[in-house]
Protein backbone atom coordinates (compact mmCIF):
# COMPACT_ATOMS: atom_id res chain seq x y z
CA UNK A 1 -16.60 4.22 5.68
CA UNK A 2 -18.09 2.83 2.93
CA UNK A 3 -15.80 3.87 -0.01
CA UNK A 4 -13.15 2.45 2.55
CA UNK A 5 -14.21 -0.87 2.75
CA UNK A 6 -14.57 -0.88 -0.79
CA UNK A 7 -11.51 -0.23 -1.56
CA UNK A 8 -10.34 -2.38 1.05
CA UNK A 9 -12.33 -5.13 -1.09
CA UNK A 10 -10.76 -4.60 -4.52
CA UNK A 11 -7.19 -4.19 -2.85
CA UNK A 12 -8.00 -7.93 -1.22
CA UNK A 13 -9.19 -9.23 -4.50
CA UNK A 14 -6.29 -7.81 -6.50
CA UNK A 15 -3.97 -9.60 -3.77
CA UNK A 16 -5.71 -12.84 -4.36
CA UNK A 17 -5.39 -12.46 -8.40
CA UNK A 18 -1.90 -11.52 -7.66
CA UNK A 19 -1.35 -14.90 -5.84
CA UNK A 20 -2.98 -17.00 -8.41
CA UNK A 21 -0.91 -15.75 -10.76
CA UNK A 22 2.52 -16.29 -9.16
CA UNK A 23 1.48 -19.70 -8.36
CA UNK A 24 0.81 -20.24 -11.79
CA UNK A 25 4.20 -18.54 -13.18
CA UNK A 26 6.14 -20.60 -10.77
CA UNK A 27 4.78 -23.96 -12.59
CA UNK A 28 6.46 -22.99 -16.40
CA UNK A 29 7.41 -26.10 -18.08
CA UNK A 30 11.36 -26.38 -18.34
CA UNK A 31 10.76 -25.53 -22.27
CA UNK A 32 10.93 -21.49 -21.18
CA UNK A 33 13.77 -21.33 -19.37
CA UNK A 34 17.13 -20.53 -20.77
CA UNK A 35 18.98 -23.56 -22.33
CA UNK A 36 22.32 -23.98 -21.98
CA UNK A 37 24.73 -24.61 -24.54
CA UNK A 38 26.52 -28.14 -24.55
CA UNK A 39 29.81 -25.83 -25.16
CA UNK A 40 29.59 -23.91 -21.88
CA UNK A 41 31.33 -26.09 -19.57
CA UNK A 42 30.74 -23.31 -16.84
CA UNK A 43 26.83 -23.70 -15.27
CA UNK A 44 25.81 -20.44 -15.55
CA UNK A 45 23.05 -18.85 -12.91
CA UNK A 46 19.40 -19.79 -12.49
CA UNK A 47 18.04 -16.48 -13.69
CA UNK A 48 14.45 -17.66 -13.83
CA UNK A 49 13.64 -17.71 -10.58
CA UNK A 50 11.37 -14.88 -10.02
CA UNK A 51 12.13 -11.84 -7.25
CA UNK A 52 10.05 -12.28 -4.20
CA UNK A 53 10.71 -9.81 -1.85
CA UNK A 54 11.20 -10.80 1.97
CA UNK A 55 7.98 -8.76 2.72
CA UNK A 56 4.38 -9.71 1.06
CA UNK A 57 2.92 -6.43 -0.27
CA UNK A 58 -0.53 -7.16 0.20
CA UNK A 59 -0.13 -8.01 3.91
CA UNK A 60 1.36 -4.47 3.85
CA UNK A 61 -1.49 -2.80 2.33
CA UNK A 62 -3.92 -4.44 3.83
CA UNK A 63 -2.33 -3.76 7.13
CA UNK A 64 -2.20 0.04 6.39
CA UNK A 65 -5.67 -0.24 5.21
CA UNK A 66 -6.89 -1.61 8.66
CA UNK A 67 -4.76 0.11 11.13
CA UNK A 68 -3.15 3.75 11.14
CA UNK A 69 0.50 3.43 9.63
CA UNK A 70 0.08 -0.53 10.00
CA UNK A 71 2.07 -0.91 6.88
CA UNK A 72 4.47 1.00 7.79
CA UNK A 73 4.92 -1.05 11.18
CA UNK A 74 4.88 -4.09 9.09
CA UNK A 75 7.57 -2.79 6.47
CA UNK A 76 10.07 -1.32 9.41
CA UNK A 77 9.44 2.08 8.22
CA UNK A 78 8.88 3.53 11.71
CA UNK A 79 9.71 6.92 11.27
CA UNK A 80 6.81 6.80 8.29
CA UNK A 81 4.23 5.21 10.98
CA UNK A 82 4.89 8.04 13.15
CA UNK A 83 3.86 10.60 10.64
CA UNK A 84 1.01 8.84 9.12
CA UNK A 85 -0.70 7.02 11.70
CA UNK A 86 -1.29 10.30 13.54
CA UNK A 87 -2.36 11.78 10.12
CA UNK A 88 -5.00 9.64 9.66
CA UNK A 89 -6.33 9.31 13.24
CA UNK A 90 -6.31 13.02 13.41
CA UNK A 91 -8.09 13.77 9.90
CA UNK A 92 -10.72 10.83 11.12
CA UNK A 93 -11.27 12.74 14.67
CA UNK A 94 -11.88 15.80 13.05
CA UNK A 95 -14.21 14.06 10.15
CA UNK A 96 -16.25 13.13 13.21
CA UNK A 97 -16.08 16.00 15.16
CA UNK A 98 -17.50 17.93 11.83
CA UNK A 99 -20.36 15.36 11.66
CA UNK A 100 -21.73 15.64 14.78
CA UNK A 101 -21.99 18.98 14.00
CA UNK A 102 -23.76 19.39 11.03
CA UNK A 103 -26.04 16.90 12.43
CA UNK A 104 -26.92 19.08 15.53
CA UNK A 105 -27.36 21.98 13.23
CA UNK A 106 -29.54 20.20 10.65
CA UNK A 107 -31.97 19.09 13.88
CA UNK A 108 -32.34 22.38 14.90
CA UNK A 109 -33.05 23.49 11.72
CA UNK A 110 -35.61 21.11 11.28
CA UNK A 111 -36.97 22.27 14.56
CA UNK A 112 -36.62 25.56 14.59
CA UNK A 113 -36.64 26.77 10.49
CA UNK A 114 -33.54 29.50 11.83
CA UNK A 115 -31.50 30.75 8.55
CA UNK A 116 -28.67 30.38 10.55
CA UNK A 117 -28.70 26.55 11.22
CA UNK A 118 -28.92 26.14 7.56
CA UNK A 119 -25.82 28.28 7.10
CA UNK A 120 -23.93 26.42 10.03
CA UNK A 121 -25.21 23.22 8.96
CA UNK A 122 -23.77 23.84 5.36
CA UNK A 123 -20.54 25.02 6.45
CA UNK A 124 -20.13 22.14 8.59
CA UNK A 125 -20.82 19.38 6.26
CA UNK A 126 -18.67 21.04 3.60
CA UNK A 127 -15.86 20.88 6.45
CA UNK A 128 -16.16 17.17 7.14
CA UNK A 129 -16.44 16.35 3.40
CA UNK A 130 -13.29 17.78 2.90
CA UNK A 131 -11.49 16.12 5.68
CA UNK A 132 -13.15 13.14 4.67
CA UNK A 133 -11.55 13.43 1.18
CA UNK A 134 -7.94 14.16 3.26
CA UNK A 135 -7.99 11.56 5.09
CA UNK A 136 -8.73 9.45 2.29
CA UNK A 137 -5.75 10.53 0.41
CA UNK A 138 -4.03 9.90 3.61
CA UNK A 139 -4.76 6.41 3.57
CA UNK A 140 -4.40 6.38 -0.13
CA UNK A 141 -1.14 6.93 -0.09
CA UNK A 142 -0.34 4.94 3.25
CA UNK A 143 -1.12 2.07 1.52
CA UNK A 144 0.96 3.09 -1.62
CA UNK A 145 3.90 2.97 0.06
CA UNK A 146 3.09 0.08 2.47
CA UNK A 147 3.40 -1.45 -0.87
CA UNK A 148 6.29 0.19 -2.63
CA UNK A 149 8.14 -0.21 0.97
CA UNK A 150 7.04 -3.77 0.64
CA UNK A 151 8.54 -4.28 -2.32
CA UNK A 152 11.74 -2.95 -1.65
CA UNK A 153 12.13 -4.35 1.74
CA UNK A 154 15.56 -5.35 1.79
CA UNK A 155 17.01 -3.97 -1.68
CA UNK A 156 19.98 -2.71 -0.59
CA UNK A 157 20.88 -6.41 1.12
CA UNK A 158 20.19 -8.62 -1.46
CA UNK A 159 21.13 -6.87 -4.78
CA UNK A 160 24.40 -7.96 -6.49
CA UNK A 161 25.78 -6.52 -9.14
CA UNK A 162 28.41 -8.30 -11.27
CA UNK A 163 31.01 -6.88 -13.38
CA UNK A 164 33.30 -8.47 -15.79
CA UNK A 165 33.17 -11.43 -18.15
CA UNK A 166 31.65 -14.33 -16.37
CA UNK A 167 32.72 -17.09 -18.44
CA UNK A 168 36.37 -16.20 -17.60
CA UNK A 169 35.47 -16.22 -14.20
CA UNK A 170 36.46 -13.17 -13.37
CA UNK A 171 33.90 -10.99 -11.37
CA UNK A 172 33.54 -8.13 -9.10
CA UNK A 173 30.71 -8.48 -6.38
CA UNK A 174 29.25 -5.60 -5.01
């Protein structure tokens, strides 16, 4: 739970450094953009605007961070949320389940001094350690694509590609 909320932590301060820095790229001076040419009589397209995509990628992450295939939710990806969410929650039960265990074994092992505790105990802790580590890749990568879904959220709408020369005015929209 720990590591979790530690990496919860950097992924929040990463978002913040992420905003402070698009606030400052969206101040440039009007020296960096593009300038045009007094012989274009055609205004061509603000391409300086930066991309922001419809969806904030760290409300996304930190979403599937803090709730089972939250992101996912979030992002639209349903069909993702259904296989994740029950991923993690299931991984997480089983963590548990594998705790309590060991933890019963290592008490009567203490009490008792039985070989066989020890052995249970061991094989029980090294099953919840390795769920542990599954479910953590679990939410690893719910949150990696909570972002890359992010991201991308809406692609397919909003692209346009142009073909053609432009300054003749001739142009094919897809």
């Amino acid at each position: 739970m720990t590591c979790r909320a530690l990496v919860g932590l950097a992924l929040l301060a990463g978002y913040g450094f992420a905003i402070a820095g698009t606030s400052v790229l969206a101040q440039t001076p009007d020296t960096l953009k593009p300038q045009l040419n007094p012989a274009d009589s055609m205004p061509k397209a603000d391409t300086t605007r930066a991309y922001h995509p419809a969806k904030s990628p760290g409300t996304a992450v930190l979403l599937s961070l803090l709730l089972p295939g939250g992101g996912q939710v979030y992002t639209g990806n349903w069909w993702k949320a259904a296989l994740i969410a029950p991923a993690e929650v299931t991984l997480g039960f089983f963590s548990i389940k594998e705790h309590l265990s060991a933890s019963d074994y290592l008490s009567l092992f203490t009490l008792h001094h039985v070989q066989s505790d020890s052995v249970n105990y061991v094989r029980h802790r090294d099953a919840r350690t390795t769920l542990l580590w599954c479910t953590g890749a679990v939410v690893a990568f719910s949150m990696a694509d909570a972002y890359v879904s992010a991201q991308m959220y809406g692609f397919d709408r909003e692209i346009r590609l142009a073909l053609g020369p432009m300054r003749a005015g001739i142009a094919m929209e897809f």
